[in-house]
Protein backbone atom coordinates (compact mmCIF):
# COMPACT_ATOMS: atom_id res chain seq x y z
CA UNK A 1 0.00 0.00 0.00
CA UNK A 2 2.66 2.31 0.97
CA UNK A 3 4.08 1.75 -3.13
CA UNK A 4 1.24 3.47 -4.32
CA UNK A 5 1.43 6.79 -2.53
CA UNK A 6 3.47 9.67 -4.26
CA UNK A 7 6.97 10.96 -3.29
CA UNK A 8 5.86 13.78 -1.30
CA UNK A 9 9.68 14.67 -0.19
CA UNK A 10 11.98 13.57 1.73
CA UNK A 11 11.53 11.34 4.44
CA UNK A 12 11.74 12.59 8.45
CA UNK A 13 13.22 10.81 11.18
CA UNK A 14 12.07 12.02 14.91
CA UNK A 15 15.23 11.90 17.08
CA UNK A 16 15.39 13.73 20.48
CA UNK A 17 11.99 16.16 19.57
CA UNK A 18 13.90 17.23 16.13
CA UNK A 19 13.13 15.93 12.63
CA UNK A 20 15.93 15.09 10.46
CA UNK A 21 15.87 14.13 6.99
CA UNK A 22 17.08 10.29 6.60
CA UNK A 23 21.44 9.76 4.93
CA UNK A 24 20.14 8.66 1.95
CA UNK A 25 17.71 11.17 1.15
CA UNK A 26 20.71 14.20 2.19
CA UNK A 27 22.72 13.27 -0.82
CA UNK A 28 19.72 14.63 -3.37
CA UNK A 29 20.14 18.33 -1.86
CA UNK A 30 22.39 20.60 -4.35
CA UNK A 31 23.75 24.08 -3.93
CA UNK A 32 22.79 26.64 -6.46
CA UNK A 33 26.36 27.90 -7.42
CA UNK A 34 26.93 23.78 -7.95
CA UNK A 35 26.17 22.43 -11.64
CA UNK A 36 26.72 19.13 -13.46
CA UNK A 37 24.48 17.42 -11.01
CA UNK A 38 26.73 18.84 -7.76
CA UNK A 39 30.53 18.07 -9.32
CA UNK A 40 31.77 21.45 -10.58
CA UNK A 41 31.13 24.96 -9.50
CA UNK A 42 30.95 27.71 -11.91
CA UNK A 43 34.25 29.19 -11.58
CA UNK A 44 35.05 25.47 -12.48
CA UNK A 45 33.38 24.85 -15.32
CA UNK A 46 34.82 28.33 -16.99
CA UNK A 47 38.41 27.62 -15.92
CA UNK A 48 38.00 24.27 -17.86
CA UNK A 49 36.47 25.68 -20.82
CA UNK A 50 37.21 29.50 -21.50
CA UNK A 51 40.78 29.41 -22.27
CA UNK A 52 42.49 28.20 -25.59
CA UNK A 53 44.65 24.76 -25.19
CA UNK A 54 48.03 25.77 -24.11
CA UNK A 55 47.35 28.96 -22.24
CA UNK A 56 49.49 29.66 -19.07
CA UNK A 57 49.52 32.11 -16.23
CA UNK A 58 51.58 35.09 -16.77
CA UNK A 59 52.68 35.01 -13.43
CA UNK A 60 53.58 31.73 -12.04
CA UNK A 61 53.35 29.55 -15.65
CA UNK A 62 50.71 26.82 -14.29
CA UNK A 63 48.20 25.87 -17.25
CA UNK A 64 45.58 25.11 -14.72
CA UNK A 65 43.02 26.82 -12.46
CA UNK A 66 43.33 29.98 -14.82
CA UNK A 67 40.56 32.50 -13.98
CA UNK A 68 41.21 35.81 -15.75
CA UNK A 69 42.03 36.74 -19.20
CA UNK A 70 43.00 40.46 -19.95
CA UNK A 71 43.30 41.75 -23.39
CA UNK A 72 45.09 44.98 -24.42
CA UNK A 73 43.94 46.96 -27.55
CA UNK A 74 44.79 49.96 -29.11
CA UNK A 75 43.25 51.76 -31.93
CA UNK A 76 45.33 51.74 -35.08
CA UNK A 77 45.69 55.49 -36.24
CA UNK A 78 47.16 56.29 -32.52
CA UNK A 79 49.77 53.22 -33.33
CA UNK A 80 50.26 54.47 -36.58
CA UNK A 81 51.37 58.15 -35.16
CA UNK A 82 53.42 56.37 -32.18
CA UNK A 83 54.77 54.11 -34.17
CA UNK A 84 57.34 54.91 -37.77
CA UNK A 85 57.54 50.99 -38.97
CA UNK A 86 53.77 50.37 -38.30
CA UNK A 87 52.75 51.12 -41.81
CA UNK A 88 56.16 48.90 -42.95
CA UNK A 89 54.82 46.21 -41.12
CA UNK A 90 51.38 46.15 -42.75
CA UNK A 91 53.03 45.77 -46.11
CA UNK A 92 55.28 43.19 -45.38
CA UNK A 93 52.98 41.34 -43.41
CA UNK A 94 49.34 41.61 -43.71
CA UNK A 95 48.56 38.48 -42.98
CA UNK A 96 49.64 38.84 -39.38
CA UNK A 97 48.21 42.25 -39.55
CA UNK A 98 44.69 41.05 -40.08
CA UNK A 99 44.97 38.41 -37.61
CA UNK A 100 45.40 41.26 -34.70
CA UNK A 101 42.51 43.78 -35.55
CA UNK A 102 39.30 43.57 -33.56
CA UNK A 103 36.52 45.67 -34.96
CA UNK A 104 34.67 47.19 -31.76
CA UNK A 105 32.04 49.86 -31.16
CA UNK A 106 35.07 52.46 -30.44
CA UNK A 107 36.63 51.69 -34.08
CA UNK A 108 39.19 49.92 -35.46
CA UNK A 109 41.66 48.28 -32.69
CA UNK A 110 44.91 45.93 -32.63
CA UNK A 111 45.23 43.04 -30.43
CA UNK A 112 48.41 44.08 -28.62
CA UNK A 113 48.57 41.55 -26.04
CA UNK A 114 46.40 38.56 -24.84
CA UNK A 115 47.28 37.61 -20.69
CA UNK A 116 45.81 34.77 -18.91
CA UNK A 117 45.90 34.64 -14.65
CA UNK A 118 45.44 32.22 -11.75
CA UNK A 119 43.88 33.37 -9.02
CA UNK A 120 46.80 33.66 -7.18
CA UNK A 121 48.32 35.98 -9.73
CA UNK A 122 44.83 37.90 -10.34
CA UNK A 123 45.73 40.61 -8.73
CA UNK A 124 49.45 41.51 -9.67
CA UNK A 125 48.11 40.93 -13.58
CA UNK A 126 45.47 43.26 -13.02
CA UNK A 127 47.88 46.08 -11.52
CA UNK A 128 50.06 45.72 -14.55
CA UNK A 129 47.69 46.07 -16.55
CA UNK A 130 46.55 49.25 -15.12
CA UNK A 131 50.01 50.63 -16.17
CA UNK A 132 48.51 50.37 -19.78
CA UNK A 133 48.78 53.55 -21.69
CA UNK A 134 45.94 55.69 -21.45
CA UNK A 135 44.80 55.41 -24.73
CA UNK A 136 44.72 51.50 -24.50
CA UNK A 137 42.00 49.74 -23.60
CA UNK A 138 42.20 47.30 -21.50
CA UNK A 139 39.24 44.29 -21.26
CA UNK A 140 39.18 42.25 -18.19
CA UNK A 141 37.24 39.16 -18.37
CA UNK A 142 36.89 37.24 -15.14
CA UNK A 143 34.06 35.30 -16.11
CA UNK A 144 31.26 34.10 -13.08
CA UNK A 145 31.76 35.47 -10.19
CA UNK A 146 30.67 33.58 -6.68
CA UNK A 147 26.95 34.63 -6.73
CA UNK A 148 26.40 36.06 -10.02
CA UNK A 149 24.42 33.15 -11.33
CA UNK A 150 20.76 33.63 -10.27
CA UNK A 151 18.30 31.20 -10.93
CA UNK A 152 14.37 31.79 -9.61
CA UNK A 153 11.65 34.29 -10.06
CA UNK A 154 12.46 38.93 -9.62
CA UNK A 155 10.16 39.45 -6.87
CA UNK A 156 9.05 42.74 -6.59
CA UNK A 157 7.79 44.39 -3.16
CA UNK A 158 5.34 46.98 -3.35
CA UNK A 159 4.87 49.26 -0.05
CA UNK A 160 1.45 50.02 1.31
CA UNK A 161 0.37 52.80 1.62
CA UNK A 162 -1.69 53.34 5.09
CA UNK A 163 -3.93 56.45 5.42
């Protein structure tokens, strides 16, 4: 009789005037920030899957646990004023030239340098990449943070108004 009546949760155990939920029925509870059933967080899952094959920390070398990838670009008529072989270079080599420029909503930028960072080294590569110049610009990506996945329903609250 008992087989026909619907899961209605977990089940409760009575023990000294508290109710616990039995071992076996624990194991089913996840965390939010967990995915892939409870394996791998989110900060996980990016580290695994964000960064090209080969990519190493800046700072200490290691290929794994990366976090942070910072990308330096700089729009091409200020490198073409800075710089007297710039427009040699796109002559001789504009293959490699086309490989660097990144069209954005600010206009036509180079790729000047791609950085990757553990999180032990997050924050020395983000303070030398502050020293950028000022007309760089410099894009941080640090991908999900610890709470910035959100799953559920906006609730909005209304006050009352009492007269």
């Amino acid at each position: 009789m008992s087989d026909d009546l619907p899961n209605r949760g977990p089940t409760l155990i009575v023990t000294d005037g508290k109710m616990v939920p039995q071992p076996e029925d624990r194991k089913k509870v996840r965390s939010r920030k967990q995915l892939f059933g409870g394996r791998e967080t989110a900060e996980e899952v990016h580290s695994k899957h964000a960064f090209p094959p080969g990519s190493k920390c800046a700072g200490c070398q290691r290929s794994r646990g990366l976090i942070m990838r910072i990308i330096i670009l700089a729009p091409v008529d200020e490198i073409s004023k800075r710089d007297p072989f710039f427009a040699r270079m796109v002559e001789e080599c504009p293959q490699q030239f086309m490989e660097i420029i990144v069209r954005t909503k600010y206009g036509v930028m180079l790729r000047l340098s791609t950085t990757y960072a553990c999180h032990a080294c997050q924050r020395d590569a983000e303070r030398a990449a502050a020293k950028a110049p000022s007309w760089c610009i410099v894009d941080i990506n640090r991908g999900p943070g610890k709470d910035k996945i959100v799953v559920g329903v906006e609730v909005q609250l209304r006050a009352e108004h009492t007269s």
